[in-house]
Every structure is written in structure tokens, then in C-alpha cells.
Protein backbone atom coordinates (compact mmCIF):
# COMPACT_ATOMS: atom_id res chain seq x y z
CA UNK A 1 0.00 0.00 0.00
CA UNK A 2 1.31 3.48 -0.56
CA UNK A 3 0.09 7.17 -0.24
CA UNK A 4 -0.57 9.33 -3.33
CA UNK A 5 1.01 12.61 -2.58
CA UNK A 6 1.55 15.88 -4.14
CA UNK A 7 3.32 18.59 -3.01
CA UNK A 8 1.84 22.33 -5.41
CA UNK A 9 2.54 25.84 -5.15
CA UNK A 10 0.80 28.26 -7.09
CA UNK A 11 3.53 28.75 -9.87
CA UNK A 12 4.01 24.32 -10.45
CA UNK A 13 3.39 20.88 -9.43
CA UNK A 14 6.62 19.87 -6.91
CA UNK A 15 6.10 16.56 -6.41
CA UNK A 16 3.61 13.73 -7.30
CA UNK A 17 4.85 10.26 -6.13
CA UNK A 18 3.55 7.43 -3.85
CA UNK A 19 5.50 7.31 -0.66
CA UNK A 20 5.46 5.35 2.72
CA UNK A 21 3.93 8.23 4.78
CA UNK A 22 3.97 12.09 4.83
CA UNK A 23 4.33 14.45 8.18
CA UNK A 24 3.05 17.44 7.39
CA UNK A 25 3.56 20.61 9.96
CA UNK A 26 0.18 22.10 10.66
CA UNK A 27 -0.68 25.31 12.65
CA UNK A 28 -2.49 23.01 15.28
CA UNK A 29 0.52 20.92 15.31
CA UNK A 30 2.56 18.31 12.94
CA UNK A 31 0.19 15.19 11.74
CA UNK A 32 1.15 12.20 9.77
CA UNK A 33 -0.43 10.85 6.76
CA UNK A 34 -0.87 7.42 5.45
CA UNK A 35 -2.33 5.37 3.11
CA UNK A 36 -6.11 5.00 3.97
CA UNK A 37 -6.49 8.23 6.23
CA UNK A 38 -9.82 9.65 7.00
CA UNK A 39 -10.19 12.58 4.87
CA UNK A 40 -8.44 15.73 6.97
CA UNK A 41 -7.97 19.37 5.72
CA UNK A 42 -5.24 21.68 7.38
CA UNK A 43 -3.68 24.91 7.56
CA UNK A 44 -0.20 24.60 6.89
CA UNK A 45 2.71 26.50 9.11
CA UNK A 46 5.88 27.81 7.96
CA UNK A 47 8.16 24.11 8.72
CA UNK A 48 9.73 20.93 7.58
CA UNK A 49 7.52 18.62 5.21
CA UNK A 50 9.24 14.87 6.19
CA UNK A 51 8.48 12.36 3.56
CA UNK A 52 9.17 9.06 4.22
CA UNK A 53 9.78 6.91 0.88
CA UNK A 54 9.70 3.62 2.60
CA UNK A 55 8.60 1.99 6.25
CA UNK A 56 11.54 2.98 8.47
CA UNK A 57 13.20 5.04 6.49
CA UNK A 58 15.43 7.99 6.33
CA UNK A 59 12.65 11.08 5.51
CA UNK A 60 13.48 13.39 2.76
CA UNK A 61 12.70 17.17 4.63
CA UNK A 62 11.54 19.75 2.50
CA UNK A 63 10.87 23.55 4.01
CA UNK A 64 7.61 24.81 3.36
CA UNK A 65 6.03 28.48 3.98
CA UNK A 66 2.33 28.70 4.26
CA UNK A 67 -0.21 27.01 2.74
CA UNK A 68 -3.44 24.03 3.05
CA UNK A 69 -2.93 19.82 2.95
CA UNK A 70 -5.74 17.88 2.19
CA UNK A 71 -6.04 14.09 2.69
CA UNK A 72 -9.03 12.49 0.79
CA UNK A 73 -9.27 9.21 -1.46
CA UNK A 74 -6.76 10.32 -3.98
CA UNK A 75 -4.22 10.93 -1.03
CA UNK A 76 -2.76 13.77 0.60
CA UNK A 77 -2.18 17.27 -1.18
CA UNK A 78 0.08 19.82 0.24
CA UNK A 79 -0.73 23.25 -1.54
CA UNK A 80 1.87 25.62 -0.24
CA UNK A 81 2.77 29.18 -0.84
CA UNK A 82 6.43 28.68 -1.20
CA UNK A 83 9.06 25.54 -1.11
CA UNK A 84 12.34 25.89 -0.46
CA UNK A 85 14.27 24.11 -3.27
């Protein structure tokens, strides 16, 4: 099983790729995201975006400013205002 996820800011599409799991920092506090989540809509703070390719391992970290996730049967969808490249 894997997670559908893609990462957009207004200007292009980061990311779309299946991964292990997603944490994703929200203004109430970080939540992680798996395959078969109940849908879930967020504000997103200015933080680190872990994504986790595989069970157990090493996340990739991307910095993210601003911005709404959404987890609903096609997976989870960061939009965010800016992403650090």
C-alpha cells in the first residue's frame, strides 16, 4: 500500500509520487499521513515537510512556507505558498 502525494505551489506541481507516509507541519501541530487516512484538511505553518519513501526510512525534509494539505481518497495534497528548493 502506498500514499498518493503531491506537493503544489501556485507557480508548479513539486512533487507527485507514492511514498510510505507524509508528516506534514500544521498550525495546530505536525500530523502524519498514510495510506487509507480519513479525509483531513489543514492549515499549513511555515516548517519541515518529512516524507518518508519507505517503512523505516530515512525522511526526505523539505521547508515549506504557508499554505493548506488535504487528505481524501486520492491521497494527501500539500498546496503551499512557497518551497524551499
Amino acid at each position: 500500500m502506498a500514499l498518493h502525494f503531491e506537493l503544489v505551489t501556485p507557480a508548479r506541481l513539486v512533487r507527485s509520487e507514492d511514498v510510505h507516509m507524509v508528516v506534514v507541519p500544521g498550525t495546530e501541530g505536525e500530523f502524519g499521513v498514510l495510506e487509507g487516512h480519513a479525509p483531513f484538511m489543514s492549515t499549513v505553518r511555515d516548517g519541515t515537510l518529512r516524507i518518508y519513501k519507505t517503512e523505516g526510512g530515512a525522511p526526505e525534509e523539505i521547508e515549506v512556507q504557508g499554505g493548506f494539505a488535504e487528505v481524501g481518497a486520492n491521497g494527501l495534497t500539500v498546496l503551499a505558498e512557497h518551497v524551499e528548493s
